[in-house]
PDB file of N, CA and C in Angstrom:
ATOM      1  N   UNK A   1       1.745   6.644  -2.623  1.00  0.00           N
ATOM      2  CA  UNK A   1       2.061   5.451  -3.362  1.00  0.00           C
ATOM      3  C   UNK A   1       2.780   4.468  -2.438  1.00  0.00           C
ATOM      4  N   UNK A   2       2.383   3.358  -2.695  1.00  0.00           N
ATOM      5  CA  UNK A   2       3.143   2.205  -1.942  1.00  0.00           C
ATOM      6  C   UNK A   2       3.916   1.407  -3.056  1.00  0.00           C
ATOM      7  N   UNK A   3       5.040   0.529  -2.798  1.00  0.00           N
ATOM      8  CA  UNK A   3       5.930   0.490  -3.714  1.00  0.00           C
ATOM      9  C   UNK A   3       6.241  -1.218  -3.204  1.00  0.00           C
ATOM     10  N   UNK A   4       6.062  -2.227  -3.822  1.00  0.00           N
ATOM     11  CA  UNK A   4       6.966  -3.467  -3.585  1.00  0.00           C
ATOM     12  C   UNK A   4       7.611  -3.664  -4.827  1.00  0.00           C
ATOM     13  N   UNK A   5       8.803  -3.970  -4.016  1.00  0.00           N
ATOM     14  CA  UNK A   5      10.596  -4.489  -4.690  1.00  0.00           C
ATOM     15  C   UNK A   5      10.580  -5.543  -4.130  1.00  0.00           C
ATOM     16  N   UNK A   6      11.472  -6.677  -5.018  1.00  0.00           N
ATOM     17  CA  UNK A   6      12.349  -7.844  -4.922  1.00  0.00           C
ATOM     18  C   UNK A   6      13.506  -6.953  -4.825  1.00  0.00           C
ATOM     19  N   UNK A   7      13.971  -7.329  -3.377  1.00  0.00           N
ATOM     20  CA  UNK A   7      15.128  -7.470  -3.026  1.00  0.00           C
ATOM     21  C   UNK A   7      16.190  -8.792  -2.902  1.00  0.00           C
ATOM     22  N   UNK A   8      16.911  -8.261  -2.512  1.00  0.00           N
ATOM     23  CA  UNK A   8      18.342  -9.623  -2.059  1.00  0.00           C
ATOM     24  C   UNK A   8      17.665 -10.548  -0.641  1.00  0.00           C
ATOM     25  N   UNK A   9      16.957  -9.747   0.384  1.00  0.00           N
ATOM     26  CA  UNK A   9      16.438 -10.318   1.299  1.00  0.00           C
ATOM     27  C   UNK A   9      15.040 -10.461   1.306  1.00  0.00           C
ATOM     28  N   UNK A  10      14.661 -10.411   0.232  1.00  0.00           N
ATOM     29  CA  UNK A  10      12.777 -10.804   0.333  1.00  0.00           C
ATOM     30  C   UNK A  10      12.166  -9.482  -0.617  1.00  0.00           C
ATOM     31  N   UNK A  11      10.927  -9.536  -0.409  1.00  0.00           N
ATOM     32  CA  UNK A  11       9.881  -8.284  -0.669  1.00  0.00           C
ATOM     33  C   UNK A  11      10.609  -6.899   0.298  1.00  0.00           C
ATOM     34  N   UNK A  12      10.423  -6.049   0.077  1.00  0.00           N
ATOM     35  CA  UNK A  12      10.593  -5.219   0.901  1.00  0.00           C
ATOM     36  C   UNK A  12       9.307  -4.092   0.047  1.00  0.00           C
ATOM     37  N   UNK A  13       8.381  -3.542   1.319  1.00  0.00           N
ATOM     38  CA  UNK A  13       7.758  -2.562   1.273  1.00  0.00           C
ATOM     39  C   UNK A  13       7.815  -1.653   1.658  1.00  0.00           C
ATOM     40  N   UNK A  14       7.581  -0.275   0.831  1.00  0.00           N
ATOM     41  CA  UNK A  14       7.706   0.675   1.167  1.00  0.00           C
ATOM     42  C   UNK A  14       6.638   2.132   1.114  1.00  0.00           C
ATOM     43  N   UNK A  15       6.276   2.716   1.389  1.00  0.00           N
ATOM     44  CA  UNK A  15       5.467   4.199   1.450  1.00  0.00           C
ATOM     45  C   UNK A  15       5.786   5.101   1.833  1.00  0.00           C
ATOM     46  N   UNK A  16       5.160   6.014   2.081  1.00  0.00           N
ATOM     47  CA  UNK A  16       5.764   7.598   2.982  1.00  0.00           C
ATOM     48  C   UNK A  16       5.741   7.167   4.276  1.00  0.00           C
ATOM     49  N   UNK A  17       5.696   6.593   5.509  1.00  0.00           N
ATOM     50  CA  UNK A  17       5.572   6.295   6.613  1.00  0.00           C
ATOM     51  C   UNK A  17       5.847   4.863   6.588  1.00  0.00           C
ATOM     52  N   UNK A  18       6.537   4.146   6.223  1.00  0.00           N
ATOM     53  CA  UNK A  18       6.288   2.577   6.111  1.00  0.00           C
ATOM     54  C   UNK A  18       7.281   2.081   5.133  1.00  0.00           C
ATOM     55  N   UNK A  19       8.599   0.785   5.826  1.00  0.00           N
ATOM     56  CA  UNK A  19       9.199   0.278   5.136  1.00  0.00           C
ATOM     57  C   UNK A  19       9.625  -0.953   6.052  1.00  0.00           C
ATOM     58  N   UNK A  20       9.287  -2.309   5.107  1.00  0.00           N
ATOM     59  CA  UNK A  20       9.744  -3.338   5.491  1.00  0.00           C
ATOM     60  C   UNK A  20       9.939  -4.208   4.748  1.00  0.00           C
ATOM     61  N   UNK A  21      10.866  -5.667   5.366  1.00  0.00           N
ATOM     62  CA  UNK A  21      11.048  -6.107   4.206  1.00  0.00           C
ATOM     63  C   UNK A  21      10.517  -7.528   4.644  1.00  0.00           C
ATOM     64  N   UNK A  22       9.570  -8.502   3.646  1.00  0.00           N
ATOM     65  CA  UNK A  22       9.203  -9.479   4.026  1.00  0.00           C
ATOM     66  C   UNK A  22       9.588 -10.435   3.177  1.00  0.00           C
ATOM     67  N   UNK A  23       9.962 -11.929   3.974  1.00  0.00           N
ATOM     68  CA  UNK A  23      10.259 -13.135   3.363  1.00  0.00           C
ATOM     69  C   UNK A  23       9.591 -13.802   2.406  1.00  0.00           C
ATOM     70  N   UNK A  24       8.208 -13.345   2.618  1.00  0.00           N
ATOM     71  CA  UNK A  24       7.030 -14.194   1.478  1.00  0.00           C
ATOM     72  C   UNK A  24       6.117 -13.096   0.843  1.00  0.00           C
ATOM     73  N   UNK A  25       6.028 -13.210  -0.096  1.00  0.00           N
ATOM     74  CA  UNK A  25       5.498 -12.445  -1.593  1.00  0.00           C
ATOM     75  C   UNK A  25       3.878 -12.388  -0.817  1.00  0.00           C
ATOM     76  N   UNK A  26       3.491 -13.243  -0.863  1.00  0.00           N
ATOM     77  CA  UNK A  26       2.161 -13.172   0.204  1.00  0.00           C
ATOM     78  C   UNK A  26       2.299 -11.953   0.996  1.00  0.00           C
ATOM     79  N   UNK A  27       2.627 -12.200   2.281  1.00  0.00           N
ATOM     80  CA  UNK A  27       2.796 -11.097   3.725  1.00  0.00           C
ATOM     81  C   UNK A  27       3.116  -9.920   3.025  1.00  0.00           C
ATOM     82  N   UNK A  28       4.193  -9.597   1.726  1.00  0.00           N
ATOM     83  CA  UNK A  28       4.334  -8.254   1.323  1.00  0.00           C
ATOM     84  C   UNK A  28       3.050  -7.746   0.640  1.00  0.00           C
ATOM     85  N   UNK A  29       2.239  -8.554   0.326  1.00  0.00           N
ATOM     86  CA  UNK A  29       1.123  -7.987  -0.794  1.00  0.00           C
ATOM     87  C   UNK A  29       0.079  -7.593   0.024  1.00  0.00           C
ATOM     88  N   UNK A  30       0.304  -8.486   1.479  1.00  0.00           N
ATOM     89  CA  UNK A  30      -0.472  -8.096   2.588  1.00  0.00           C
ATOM     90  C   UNK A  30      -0.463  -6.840   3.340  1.00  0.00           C
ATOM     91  N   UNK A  31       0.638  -6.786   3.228  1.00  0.00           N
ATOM     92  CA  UNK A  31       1.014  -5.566   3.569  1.00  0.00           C
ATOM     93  C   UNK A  31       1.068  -4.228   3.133  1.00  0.00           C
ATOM     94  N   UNK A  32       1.139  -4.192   1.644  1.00  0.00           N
ATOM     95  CA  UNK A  32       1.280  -3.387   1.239  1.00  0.00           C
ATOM     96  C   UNK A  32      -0.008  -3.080   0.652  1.00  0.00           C
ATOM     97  N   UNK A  33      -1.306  -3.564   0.732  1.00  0.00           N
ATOM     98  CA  UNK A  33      -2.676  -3.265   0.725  1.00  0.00           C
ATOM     99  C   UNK A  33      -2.966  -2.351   2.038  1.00  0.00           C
ATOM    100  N   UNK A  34      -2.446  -3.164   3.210  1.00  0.00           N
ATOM    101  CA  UNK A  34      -2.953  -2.720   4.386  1.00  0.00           C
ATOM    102  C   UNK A  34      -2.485  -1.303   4.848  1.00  0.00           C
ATOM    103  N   UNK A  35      -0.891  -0.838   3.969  1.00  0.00           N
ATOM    104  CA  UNK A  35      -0.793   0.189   4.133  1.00  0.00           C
ATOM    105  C   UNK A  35      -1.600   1.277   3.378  1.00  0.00           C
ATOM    106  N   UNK A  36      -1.539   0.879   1.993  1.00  0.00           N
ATOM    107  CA  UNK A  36      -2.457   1.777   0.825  1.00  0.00           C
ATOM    108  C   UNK A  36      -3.783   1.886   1.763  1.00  0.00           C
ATOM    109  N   UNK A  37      -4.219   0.673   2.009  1.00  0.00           N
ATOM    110  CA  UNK A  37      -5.532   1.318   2.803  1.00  0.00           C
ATOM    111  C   UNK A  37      -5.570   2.332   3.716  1.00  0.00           C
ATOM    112  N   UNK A  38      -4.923   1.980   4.727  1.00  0.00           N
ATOM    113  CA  UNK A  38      -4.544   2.985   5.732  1.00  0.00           C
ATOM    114  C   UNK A  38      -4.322   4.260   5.256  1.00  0.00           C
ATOM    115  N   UNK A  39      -3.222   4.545   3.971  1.00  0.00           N
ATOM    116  CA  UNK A  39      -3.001   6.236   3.587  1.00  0.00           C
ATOM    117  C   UNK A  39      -4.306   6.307   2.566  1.00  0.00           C
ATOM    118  N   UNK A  40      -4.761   5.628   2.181  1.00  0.00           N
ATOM    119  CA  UNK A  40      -6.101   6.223   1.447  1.00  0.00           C
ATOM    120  C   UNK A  40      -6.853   6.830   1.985  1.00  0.00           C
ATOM    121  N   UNK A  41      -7.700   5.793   3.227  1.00  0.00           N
ATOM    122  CA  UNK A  41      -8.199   6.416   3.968  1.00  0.00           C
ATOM    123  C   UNK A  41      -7.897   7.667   4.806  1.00  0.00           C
ATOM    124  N   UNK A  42      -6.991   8.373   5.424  1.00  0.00           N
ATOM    125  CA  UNK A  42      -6.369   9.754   5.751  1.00  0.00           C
ATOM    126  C   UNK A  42      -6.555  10.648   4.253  1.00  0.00           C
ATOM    127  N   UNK A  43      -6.210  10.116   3.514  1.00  0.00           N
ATOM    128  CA  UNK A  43      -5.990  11.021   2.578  1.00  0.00           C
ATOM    129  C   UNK A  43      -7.572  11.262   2.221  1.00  0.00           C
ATOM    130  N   UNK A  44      -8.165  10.173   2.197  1.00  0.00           N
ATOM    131  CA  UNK A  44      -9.304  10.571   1.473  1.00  0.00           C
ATOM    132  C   UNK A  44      -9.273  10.505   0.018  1.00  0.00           C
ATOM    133  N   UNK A  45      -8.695   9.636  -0.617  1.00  0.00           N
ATOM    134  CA  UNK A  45      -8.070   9.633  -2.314  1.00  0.00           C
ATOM    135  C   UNK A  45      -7.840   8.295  -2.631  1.00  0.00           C
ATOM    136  N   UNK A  46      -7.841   7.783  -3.435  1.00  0.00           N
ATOM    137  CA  UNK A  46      -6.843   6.222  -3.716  1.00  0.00           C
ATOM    138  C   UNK A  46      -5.562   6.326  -3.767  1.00  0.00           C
ATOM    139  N   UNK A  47      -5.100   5.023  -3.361  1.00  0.00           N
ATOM    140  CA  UNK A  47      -3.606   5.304  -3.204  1.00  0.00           C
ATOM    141  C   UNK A  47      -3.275   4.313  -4.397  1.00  0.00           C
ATOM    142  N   UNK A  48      -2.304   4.110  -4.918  1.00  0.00           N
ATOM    143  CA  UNK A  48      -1.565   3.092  -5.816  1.00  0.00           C
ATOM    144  C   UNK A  48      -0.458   2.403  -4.929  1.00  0.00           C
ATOM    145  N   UNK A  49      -0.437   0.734  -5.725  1.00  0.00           N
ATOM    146  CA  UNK A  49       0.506  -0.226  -5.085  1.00  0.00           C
ATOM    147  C   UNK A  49       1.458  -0.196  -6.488  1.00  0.00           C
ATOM    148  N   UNK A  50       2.405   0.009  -6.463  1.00  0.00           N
ATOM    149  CA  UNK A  50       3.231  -0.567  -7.564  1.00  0.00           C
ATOM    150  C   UNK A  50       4.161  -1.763  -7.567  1.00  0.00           C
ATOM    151  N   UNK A  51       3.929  -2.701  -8.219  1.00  0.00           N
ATOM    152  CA  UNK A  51       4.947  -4.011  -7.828  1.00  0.00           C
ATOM    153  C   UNK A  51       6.296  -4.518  -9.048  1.00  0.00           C
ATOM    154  N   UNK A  52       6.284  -5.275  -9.164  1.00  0.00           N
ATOM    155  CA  UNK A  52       7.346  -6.151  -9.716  1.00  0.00           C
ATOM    156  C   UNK A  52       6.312  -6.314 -11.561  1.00  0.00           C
ATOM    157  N   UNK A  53       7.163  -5.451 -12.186  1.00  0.00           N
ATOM    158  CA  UNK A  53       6.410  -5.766 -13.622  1.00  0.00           C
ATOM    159  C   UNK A  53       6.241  -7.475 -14.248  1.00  0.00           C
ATOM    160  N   UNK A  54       6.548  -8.379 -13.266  1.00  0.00           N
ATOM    161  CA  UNK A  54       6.360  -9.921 -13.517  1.00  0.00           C
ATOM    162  C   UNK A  54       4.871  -9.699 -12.839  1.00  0.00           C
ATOM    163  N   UNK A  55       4.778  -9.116 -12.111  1.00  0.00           N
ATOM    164  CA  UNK A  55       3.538  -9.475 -10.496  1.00  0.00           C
ATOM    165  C   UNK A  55       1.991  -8.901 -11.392  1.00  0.00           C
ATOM    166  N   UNK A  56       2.098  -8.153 -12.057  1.00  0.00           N
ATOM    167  CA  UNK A  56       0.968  -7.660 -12.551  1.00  0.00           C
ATOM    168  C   UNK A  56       1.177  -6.165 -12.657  1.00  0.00           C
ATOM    169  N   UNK A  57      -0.002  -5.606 -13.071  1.00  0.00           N
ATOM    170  CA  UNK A  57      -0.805  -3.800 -13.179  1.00  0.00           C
ATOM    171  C   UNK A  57      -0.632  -3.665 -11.995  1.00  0.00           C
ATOM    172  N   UNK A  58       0.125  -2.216 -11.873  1.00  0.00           N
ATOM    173  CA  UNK A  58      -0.491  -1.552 -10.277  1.00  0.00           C
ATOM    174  C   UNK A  58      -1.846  -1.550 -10.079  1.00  0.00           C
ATOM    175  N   UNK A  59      -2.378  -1.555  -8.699  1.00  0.00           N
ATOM    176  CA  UNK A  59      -3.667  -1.561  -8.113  1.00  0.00           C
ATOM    177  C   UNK A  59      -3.792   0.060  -7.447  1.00  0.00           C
ATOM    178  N   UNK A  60      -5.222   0.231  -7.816  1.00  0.00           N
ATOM    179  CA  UNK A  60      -5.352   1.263  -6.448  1.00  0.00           C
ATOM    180  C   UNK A  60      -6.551   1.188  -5.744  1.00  0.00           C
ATOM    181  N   UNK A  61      -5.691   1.290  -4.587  1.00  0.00           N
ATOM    182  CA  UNK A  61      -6.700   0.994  -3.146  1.00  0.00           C
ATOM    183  C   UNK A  61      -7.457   1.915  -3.053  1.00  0.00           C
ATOM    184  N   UNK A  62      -9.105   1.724  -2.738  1.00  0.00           N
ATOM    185  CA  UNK A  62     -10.372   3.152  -2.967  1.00  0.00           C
ATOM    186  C   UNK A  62      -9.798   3.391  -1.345  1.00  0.00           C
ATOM    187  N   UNK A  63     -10.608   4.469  -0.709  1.00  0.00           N
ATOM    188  CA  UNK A  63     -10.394   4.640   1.216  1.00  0.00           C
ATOM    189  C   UNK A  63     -11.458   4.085   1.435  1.00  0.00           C
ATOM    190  N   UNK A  64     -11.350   3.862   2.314  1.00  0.00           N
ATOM    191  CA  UNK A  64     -12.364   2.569   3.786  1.00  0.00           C
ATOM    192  C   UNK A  64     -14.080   3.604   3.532  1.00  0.00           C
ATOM    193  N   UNK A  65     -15.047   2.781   3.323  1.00  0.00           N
ATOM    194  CA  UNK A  65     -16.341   3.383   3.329  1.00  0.00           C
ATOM    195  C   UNK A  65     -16.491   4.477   4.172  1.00  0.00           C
ATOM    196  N   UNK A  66     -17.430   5.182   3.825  1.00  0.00           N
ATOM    197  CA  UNK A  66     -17.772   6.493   5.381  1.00  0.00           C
ATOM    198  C   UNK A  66     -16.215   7.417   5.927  1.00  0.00           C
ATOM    199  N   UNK A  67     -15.471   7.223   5.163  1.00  0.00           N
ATOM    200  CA  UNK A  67     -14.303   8.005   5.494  1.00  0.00           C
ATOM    201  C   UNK A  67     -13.560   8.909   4.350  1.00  0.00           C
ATOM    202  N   UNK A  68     -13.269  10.074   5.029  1.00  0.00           N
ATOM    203  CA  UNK A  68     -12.584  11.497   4.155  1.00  0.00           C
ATOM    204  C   UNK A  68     -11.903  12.169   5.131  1.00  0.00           C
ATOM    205  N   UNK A  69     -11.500  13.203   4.581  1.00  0.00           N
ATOM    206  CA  UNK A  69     -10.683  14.230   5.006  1.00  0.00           C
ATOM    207  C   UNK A  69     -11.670  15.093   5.649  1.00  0.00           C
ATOM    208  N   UNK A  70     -13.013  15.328   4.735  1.00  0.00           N
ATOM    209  CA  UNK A  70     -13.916  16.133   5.623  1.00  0.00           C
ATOM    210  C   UNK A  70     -14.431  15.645   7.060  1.00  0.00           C
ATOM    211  N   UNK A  71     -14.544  13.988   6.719  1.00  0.00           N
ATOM    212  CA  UNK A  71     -15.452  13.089   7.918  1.00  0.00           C
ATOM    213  C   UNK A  71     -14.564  13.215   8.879  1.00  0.00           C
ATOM    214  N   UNK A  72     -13.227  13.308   8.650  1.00  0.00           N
ATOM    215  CA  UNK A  72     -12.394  13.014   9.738  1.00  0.00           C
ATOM    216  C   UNK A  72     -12.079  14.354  10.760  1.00  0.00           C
ATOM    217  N   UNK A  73     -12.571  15.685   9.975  1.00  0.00           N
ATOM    218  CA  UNK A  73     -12.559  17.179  10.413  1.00  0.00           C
ATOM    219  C   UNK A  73     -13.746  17.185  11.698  1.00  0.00           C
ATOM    220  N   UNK A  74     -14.980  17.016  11.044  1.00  0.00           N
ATOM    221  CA  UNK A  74     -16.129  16.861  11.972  1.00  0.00           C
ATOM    222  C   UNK A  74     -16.010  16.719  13.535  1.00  0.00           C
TER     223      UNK A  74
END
């Protein structure tokens, strides 16, 4: 799961490997796709974004075409 918070200093994102905090609501949403993508793909699973209950429904990111846990064994 990837996680954006309003903080005191901006967006801040976070995941299992991954935490930062960004000035513009943009760059965090950017970011925090680009990470879900990234652990989807390893995982081989969808990941979920959870945001700010103003921001919308969590999303979940599918993994990158042609990629799994098996593809990545091969």
């Amino acid at each position: 799961m990837v996680e954006i918070k309003e903080v005191a200093a901006g967006f801040q994102v976070s995941g299992a490997h991954y935490d930062e905090v960004f000035h513009s609501r943009f760059k965090a949403t950017m970011a925090a796709h680009a990470v879900a993508l990234g652990d989807a793909t390893t995982a081989g699973r969808p990941v979920a974004i959870t945001m700010p209950l103003d921001w919308g429904e969590t999303v979940l990111v599918e993994p990158g075409p042609g990629t799994s846990r098996a593809a990545n064994r091969a």
